[in-house]
C-alpha atoms as a PDB file:
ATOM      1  CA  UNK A   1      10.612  10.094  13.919  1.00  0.00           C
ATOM      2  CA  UNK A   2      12.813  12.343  11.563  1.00  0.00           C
ATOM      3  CA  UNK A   3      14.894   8.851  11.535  1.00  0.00           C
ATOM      4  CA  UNK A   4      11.833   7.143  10.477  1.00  0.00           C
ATOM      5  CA  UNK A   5      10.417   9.793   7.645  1.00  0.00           C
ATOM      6  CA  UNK A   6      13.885  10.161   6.297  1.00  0.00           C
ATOM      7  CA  UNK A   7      14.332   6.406   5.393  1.00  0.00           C
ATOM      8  CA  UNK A   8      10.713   6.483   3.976  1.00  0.00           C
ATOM      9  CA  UNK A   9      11.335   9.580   2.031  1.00  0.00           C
ATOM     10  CA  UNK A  10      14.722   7.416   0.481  1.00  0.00           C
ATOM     11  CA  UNK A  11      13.183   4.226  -0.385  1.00  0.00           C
ATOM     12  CA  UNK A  12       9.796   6.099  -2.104  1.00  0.00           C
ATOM     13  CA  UNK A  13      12.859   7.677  -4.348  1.00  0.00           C
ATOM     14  CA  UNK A  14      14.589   4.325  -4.905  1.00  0.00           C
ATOM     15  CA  UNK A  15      11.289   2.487  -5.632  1.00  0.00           C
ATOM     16  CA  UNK A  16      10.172   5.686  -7.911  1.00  0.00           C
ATOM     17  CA  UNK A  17      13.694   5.509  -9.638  1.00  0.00           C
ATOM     18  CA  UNK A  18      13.147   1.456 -10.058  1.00  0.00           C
ATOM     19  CA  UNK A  19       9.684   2.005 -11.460  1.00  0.00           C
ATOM     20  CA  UNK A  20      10.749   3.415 -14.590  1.00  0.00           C
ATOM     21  CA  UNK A  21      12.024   0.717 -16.043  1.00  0.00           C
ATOM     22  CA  UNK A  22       9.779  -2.162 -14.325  1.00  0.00           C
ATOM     23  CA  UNK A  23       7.246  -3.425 -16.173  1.00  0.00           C
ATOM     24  CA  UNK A  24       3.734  -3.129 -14.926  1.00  0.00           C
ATOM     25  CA  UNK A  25       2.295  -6.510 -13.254  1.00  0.00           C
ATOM     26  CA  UNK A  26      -0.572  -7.843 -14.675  1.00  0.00           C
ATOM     27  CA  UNK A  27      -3.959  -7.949 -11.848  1.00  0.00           C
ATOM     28  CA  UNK A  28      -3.073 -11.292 -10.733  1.00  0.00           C
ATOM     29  CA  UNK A  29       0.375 -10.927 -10.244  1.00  0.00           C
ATOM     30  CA  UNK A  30      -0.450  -8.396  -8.174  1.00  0.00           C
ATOM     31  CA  UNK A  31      -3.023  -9.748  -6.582  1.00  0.00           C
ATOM     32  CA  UNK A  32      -0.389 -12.464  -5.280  1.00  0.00           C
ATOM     33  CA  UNK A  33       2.367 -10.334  -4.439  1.00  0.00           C
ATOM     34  CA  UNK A  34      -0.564  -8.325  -2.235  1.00  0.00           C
ATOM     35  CA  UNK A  35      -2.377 -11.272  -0.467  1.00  0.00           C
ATOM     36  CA  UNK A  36       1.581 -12.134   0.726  1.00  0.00           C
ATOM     37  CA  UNK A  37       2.272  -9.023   2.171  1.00  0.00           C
ATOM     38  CA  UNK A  38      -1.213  -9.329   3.660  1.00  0.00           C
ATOM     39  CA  UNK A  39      -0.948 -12.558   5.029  1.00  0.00           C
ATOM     40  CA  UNK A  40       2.230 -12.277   6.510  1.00  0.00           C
ATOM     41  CA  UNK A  41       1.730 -11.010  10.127  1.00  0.00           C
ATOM     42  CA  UNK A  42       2.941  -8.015  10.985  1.00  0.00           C
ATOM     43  CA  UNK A  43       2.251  -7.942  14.717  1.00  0.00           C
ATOM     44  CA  UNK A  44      -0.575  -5.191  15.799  1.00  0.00           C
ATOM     45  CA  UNK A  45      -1.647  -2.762  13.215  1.00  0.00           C
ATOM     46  CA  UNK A  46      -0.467   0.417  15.672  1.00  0.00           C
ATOM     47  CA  UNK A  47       1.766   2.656  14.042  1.00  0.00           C
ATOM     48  CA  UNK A  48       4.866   0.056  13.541  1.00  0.00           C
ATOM     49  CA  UNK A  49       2.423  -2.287  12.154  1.00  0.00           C
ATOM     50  CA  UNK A  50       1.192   0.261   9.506  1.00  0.00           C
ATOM     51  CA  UNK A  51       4.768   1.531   8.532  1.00  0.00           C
ATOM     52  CA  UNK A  52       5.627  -2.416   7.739  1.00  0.00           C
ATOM     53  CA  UNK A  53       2.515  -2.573   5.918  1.00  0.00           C
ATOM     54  CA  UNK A  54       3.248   0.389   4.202  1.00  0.00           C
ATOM     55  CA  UNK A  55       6.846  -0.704   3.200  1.00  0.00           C
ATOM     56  CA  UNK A  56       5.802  -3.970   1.901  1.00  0.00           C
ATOM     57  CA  UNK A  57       2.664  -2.791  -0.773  1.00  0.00           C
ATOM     58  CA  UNK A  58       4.841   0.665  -1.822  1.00  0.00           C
ATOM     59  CA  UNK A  59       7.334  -1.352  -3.915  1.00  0.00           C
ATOM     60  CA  UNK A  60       4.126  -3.462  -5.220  1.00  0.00           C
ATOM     61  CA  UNK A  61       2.360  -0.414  -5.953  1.00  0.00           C
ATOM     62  CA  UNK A  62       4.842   0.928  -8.390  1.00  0.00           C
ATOM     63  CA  UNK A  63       4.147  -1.563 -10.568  1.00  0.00           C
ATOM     64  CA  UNK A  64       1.311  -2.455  -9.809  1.00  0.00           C
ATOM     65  CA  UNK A  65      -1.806  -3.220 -12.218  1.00  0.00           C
ATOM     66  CA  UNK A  66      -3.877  -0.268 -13.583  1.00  0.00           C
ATOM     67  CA  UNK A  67      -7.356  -2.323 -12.053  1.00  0.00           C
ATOM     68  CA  UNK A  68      -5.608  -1.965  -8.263  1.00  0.00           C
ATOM     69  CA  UNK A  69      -3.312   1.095  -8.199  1.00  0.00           C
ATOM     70  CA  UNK A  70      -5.503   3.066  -7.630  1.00  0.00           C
ATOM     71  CA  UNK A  71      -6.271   1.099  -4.330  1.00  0.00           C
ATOM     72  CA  UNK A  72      -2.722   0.740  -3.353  1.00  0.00           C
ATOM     73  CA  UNK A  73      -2.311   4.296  -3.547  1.00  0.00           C
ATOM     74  CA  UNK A  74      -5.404   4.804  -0.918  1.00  0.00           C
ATOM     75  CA  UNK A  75      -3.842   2.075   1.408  1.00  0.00           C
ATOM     76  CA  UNK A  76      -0.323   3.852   1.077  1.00  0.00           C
ATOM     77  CA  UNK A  77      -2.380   7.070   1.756  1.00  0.00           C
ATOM     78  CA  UNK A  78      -4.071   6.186   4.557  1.00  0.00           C
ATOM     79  CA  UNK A  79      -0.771   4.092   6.204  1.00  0.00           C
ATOM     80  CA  UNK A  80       1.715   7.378   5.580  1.00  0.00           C
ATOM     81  CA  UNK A  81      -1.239   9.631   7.434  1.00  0.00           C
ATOM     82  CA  UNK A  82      -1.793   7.735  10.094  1.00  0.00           C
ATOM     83  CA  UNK A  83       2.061   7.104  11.496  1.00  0.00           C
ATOM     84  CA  UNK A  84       2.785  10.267  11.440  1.00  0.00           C
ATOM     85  CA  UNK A  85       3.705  11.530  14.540  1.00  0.00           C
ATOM     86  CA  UNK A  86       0.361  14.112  14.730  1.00  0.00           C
ATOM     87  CA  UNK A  87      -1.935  12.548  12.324  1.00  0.00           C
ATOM     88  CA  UNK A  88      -4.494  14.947  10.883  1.00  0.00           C
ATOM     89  CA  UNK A  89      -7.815  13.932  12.212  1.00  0.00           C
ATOM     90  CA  UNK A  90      -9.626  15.801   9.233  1.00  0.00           C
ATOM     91  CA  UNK A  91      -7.051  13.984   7.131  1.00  0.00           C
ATOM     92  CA  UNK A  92      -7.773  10.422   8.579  1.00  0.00           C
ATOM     93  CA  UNK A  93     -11.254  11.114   8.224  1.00  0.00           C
ATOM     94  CA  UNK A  94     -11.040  11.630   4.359  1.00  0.00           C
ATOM     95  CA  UNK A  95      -8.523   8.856   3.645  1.00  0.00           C
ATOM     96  CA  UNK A  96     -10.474   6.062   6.025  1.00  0.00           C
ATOM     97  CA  UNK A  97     -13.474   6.109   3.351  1.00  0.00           C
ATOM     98  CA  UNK A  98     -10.745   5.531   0.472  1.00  0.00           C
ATOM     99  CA  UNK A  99      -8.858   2.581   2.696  1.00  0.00           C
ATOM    100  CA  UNK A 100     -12.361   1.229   3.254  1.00  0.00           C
ATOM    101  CA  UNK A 101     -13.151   1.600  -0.576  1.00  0.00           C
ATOM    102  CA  UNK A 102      -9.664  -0.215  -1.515  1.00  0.00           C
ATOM    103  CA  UNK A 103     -10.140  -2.666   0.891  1.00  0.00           C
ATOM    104  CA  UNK A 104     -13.372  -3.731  -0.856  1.00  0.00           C
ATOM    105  CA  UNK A 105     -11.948  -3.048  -4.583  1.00  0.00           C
ATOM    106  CA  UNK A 106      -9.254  -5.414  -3.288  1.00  0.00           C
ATOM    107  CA  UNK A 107     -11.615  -8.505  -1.860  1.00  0.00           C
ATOM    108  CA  UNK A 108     -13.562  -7.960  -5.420  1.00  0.00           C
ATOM    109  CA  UNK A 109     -10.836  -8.244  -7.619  1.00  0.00           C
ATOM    110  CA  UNK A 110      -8.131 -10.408  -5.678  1.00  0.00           C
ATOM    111  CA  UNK A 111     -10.815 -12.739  -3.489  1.00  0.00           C
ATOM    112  CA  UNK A 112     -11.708 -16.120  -4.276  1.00  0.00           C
ATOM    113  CA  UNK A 113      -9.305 -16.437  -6.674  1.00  0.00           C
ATOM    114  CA  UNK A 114     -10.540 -14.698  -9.140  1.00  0.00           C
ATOM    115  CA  UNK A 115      -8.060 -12.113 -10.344  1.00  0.00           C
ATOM    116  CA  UNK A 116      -7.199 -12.214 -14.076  1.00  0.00           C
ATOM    117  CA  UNK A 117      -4.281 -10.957 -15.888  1.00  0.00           C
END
């Protein structure tokens, strides 16, 4: 687990380092790169399915549109919480009405195809 939280702690720095200088994406862009992180199957959404989903939307989020950061950042959130080895229940509790509430955000910005830039 130290392995695990190590390696996350590293590439949060790296991405934060590689933000500064990446431009932001515009809602659609990342509206695409999300929908193929989250239609790629990551096997069963237990704690080694959350750390991959985790992994894939942090480098999106960085640069990520101001209309879905915001979300992102609940998703990452919620993900980081609950693979921790002792997740905070109180903790979970609070951060489940955000995922829920990005999840939603998400499906009205980024469903149907109706994202614009």
């Amino acid at each position: 687990m130290k392995k695990l939280t190590t390696a996350l702690l590293a590439a949060g720095l790296l991405v934060s380092a590689s933000a500064c200088a990446a431009p932001k994406l515009t809602t659609a862009e990342t509206c695409d790169r999300v929908n193929l992180v989250v239609s790629s199957p990551t096997g069963n959404m237990g704690k080694t399915g959350m750390t991959r989903l985790a992994n894939a939307i942090r480098p999106i989020e960085a640069v990520s549109s101001d209309d879905l950061q915001p979300s992102l950042k609940a998703i990452l959130d919620y993900a980081d919480e609950s693979v921790k080895e002792h997740p905070d229940s109180a903790r979970m509790a609070e951060l489940q009405a955000g995922f829920q509430n990005a999840g939603s955000t998400y499906s009205q910005i980024c469903g149907a195809g109706q994202a614009g830039g």
